[in-house]
N, C-alpha and C. Protein backbone atom coordinates (compact mmCIF):
# COMPACT_ATOMS: atom_id res chain seq x y z
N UNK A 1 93.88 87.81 95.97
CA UNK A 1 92.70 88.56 96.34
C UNK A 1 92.00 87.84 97.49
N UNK A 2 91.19 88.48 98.05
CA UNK A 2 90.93 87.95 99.18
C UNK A 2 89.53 86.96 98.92
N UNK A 3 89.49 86.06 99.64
CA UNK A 3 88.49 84.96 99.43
C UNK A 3 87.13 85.37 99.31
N UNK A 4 87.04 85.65 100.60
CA UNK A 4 85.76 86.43 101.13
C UNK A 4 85.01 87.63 100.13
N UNK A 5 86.11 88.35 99.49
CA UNK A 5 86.01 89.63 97.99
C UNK A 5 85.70 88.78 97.17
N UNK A 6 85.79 87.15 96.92
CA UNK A 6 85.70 86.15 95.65
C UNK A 6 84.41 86.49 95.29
N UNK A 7 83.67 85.74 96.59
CA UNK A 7 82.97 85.31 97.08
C UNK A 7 81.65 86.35 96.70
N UNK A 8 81.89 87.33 98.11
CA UNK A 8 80.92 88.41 97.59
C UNK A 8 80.70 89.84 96.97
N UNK A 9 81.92 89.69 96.44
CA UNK A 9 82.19 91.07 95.92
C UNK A 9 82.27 92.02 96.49
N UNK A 10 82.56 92.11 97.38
CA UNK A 10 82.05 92.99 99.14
C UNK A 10 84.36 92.75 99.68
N UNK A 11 84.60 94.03 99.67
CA UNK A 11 85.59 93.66 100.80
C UNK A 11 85.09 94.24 102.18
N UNK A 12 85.72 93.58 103.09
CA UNK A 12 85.13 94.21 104.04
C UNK A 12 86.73 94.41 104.92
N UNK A 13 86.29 94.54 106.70
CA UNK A 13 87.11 94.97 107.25
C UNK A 13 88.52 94.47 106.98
N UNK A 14 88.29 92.82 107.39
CA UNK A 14 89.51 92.48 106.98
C UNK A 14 90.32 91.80 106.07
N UNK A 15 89.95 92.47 104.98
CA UNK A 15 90.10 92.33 103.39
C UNK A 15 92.01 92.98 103.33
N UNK A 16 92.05 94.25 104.13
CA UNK A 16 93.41 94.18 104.45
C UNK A 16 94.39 93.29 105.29
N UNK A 17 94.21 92.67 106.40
CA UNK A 17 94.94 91.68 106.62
C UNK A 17 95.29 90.55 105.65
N UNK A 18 94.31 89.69 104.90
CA UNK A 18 94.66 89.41 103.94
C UNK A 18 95.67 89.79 103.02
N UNK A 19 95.15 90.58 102.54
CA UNK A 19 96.50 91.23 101.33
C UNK A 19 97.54 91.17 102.42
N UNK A 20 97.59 91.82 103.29
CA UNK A 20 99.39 93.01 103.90
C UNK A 20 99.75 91.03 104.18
N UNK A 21 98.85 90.37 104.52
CA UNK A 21 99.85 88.51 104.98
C UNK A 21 99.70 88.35 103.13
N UNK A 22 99.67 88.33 102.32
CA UNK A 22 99.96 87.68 100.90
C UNK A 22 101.15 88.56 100.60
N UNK A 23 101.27 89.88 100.85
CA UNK A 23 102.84 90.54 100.98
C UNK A 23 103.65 90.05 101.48
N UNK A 24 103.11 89.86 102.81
CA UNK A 24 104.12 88.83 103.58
C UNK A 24 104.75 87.78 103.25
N UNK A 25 103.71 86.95 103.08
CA UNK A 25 104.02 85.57 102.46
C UNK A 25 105.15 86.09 101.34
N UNK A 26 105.06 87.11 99.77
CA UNK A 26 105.71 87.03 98.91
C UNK A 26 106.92 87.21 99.50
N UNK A 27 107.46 88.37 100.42
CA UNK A 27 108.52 88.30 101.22
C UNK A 27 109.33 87.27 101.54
N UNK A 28 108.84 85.98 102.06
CA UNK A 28 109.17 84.82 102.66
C UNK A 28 109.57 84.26 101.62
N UNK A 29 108.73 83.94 100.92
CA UNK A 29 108.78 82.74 99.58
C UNK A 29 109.63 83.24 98.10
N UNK A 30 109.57 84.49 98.36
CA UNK A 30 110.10 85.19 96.84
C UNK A 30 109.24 84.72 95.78
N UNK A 31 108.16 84.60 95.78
CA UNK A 31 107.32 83.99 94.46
C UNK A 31 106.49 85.01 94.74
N UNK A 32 105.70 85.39 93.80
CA UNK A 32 104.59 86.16 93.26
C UNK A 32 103.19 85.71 93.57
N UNK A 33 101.94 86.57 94.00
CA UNK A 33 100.91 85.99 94.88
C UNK A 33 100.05 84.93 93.67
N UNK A 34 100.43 84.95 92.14
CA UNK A 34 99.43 84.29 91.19
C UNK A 34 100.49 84.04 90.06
N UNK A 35 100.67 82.94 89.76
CA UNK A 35 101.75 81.94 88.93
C UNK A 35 100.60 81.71 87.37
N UNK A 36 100.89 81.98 86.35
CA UNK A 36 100.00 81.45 85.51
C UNK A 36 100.96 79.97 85.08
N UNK A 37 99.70 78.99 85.22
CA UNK A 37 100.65 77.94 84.81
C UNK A 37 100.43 77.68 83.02
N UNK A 38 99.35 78.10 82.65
CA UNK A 38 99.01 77.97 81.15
C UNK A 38 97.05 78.69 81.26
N UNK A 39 97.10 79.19 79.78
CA UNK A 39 95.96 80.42 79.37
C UNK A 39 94.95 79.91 80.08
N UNK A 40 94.54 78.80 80.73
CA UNK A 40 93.56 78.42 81.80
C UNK A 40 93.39 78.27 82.94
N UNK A 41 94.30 78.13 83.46
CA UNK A 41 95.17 77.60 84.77
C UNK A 41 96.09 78.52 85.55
N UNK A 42 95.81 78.88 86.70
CA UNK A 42 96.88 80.26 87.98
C UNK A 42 96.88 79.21 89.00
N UNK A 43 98.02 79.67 89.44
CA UNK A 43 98.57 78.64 90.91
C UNK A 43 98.35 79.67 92.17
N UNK A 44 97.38 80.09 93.03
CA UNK A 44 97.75 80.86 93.87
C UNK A 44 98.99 80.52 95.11
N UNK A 45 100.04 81.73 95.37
CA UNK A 45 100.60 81.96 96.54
C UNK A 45 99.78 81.15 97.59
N UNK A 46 98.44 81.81 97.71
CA UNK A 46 98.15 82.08 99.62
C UNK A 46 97.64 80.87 99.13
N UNK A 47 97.21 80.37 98.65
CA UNK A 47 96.61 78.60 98.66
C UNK A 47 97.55 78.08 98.95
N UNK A 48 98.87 78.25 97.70
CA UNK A 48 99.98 77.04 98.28
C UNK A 48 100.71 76.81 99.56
N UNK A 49 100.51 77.99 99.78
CA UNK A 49 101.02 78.29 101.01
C UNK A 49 100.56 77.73 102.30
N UNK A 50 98.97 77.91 102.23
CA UNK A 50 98.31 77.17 103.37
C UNK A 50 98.32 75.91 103.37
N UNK A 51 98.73 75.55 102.12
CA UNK A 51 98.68 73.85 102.07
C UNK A 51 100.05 73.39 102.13
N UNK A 52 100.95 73.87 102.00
CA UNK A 52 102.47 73.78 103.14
C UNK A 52 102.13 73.78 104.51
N UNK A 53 101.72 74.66 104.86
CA UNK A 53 101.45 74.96 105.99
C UNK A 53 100.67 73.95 107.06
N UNK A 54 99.34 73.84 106.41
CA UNK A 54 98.71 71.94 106.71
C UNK A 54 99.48 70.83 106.30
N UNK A 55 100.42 70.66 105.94
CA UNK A 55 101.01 69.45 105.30
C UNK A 55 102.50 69.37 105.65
N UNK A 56 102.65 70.86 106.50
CA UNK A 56 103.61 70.76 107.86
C UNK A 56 104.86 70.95 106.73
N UNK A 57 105.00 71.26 105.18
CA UNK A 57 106.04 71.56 104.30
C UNK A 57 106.82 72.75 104.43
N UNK A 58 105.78 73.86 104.93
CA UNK A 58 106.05 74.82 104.89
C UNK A 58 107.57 75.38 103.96
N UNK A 59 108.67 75.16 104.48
CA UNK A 59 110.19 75.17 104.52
C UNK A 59 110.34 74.97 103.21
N UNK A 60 109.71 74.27 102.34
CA UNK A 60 109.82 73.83 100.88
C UNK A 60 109.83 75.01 100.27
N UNK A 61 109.28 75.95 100.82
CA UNK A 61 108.81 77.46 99.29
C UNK A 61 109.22 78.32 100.10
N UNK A 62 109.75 78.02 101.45
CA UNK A 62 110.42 79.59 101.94
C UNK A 62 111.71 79.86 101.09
N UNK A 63 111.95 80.94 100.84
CA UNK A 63 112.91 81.08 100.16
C UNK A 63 114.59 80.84 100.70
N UNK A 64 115.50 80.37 100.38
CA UNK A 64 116.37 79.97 100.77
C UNK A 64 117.32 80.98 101.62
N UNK A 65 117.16 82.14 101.33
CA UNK A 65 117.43 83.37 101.66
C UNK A 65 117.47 83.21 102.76
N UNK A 66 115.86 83.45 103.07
CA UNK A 66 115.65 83.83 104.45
C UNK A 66 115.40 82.69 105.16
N UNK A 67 115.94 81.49 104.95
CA UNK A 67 116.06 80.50 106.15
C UNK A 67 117.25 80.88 106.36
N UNK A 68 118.46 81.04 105.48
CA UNK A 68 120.03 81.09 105.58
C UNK A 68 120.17 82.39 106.75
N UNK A 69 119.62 83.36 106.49
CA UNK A 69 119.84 84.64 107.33
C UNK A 69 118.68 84.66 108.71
N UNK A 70 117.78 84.27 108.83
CA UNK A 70 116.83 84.06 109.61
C UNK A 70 117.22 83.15 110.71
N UNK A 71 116.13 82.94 112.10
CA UNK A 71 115.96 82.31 113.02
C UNK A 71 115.11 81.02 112.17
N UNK A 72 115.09 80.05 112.84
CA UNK A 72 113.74 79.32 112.35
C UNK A 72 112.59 79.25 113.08
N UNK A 73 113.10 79.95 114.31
CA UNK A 73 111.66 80.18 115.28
C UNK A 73 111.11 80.97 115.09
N UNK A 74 111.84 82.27 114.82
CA UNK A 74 111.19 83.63 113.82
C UNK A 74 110.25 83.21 112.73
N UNK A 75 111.17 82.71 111.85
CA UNK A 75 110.64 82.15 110.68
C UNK A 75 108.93 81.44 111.10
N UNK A 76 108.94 80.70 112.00
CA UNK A 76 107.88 79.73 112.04
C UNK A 76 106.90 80.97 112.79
N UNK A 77 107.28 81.92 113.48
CA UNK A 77 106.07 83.25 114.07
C UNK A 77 105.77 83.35 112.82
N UNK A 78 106.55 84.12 111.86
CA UNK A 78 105.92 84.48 110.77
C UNK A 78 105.26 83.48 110.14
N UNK A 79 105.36 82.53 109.99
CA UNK A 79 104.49 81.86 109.18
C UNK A 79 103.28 81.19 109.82
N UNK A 80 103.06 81.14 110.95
CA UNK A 80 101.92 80.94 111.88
C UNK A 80 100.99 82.22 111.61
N UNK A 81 101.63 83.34 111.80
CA UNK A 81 101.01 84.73 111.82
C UNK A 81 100.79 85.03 110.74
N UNK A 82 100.97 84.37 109.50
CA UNK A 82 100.89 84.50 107.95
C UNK A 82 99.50 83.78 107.76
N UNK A 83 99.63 82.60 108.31
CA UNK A 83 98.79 81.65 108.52
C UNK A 83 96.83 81.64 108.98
N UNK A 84 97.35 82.47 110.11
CA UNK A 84 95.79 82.90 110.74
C UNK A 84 95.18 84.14 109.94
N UNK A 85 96.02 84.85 108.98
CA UNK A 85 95.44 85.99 108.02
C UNK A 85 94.90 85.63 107.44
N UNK A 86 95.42 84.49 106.39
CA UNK A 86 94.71 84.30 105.46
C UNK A 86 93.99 82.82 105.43
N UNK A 87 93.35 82.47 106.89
CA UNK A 87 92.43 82.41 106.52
C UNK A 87 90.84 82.84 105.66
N UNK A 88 90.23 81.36 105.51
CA UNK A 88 89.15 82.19 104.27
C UNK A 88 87.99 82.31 104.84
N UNK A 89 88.22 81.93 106.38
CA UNK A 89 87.04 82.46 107.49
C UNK A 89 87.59 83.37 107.64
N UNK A 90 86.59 84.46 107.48
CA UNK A 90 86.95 86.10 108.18
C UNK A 90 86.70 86.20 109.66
N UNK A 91 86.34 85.44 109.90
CA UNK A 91 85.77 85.11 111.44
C UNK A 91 86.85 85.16 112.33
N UNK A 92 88.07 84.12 111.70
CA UNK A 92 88.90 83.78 111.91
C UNK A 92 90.48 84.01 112.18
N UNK A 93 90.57 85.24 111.14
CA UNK A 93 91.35 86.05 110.86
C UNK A 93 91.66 87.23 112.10
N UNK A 94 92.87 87.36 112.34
CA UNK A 94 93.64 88.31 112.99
C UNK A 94 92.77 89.75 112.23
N UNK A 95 92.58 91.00 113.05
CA UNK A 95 93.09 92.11 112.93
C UNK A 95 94.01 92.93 112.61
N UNK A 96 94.02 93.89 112.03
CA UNK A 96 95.29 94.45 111.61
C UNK A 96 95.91 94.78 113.28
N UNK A 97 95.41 95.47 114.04
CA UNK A 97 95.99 96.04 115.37
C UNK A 97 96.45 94.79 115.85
N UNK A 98 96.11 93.76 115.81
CA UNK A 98 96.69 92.12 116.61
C UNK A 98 97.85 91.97 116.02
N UNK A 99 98.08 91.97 114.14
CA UNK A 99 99.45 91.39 113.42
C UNK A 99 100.16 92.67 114.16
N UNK A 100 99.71 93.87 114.24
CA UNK A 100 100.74 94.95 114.34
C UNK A 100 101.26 94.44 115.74
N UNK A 101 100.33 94.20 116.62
CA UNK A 101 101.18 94.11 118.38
C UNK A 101 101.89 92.52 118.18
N UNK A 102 101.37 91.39 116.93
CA UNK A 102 102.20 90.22 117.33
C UNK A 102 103.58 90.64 116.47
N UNK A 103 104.04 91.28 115.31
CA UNK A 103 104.77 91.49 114.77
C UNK A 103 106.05 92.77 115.74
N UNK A 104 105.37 93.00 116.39
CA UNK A 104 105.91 94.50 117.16
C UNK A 104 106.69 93.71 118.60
N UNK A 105 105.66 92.89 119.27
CA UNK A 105 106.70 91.68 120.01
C UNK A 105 107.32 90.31 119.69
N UNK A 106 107.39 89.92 117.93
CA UNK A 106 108.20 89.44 117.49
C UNK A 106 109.76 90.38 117.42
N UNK A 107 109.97 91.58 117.03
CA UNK A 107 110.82 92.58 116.97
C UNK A 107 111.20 92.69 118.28
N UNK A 108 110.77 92.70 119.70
CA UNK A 108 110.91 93.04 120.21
C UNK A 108 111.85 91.88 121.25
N UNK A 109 111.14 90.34 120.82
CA UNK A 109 111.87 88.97 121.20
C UNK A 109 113.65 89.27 120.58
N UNK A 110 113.70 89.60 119.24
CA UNK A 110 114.88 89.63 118.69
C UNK A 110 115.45 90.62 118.94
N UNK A 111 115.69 91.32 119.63
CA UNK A 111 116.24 92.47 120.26
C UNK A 111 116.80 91.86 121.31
N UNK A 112 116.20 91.43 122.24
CA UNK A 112 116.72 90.93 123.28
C UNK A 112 117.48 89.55 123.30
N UNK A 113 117.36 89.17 122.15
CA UNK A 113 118.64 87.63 122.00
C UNK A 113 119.75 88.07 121.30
């Protein structure tokens, strides 16, 4: 769920970028956006994720899949572009029309190689 919705109970504009990058992310990683680890305790996706991501791991929870079939430069767009969504500054955060035109000339890089 999105931070900012935690927070103030309020989604706002880009309450969808969030989610459609925690889809994303599940895509990548094959794990589920909320892990219960025991009746007190959830592991979020988009947390762990960002903290791969700062800690430069990333590659650890992508799923093996899609490194095997994937680019790794692809791979690393997407996860940069995964990255600036979910941030928990909304400030900060991509637009949906921005992921659509960076995702649309990611498609469009791999076409031409």
């Amino acid at each position: 769920m999105d931070t900012v919705f935690l927070r103030n109970s309020q989604f706002t504009r880009k309450s969808d970028v969030y989610n459609f990058e925690v889809a994303l992310v599940e895509l990548l990683t094959g794990q589920k956006p909320l892990t219960l680890l025991s009746s007190e305790e959830a592991k979020s996706l988009a947390s762990n994720f960002m903290m791969c991501v700062e800690e430069n791991c990333v590659f650890d929870i992508i799923d093996k899949r899609v490194i095997k079939e994937g680019e790794k430069n692809l791979i690393m767009e997407v996860v940069n572009l995964a990255s600036r969504c979910l941030e928990s500054n909304e400030r900060r955060r991509l637009t949906m029309k921005e992921v659509s035109l960076e995702l649309e000339n990611n498609i469009k890089l791999k076409r031409r190689t």
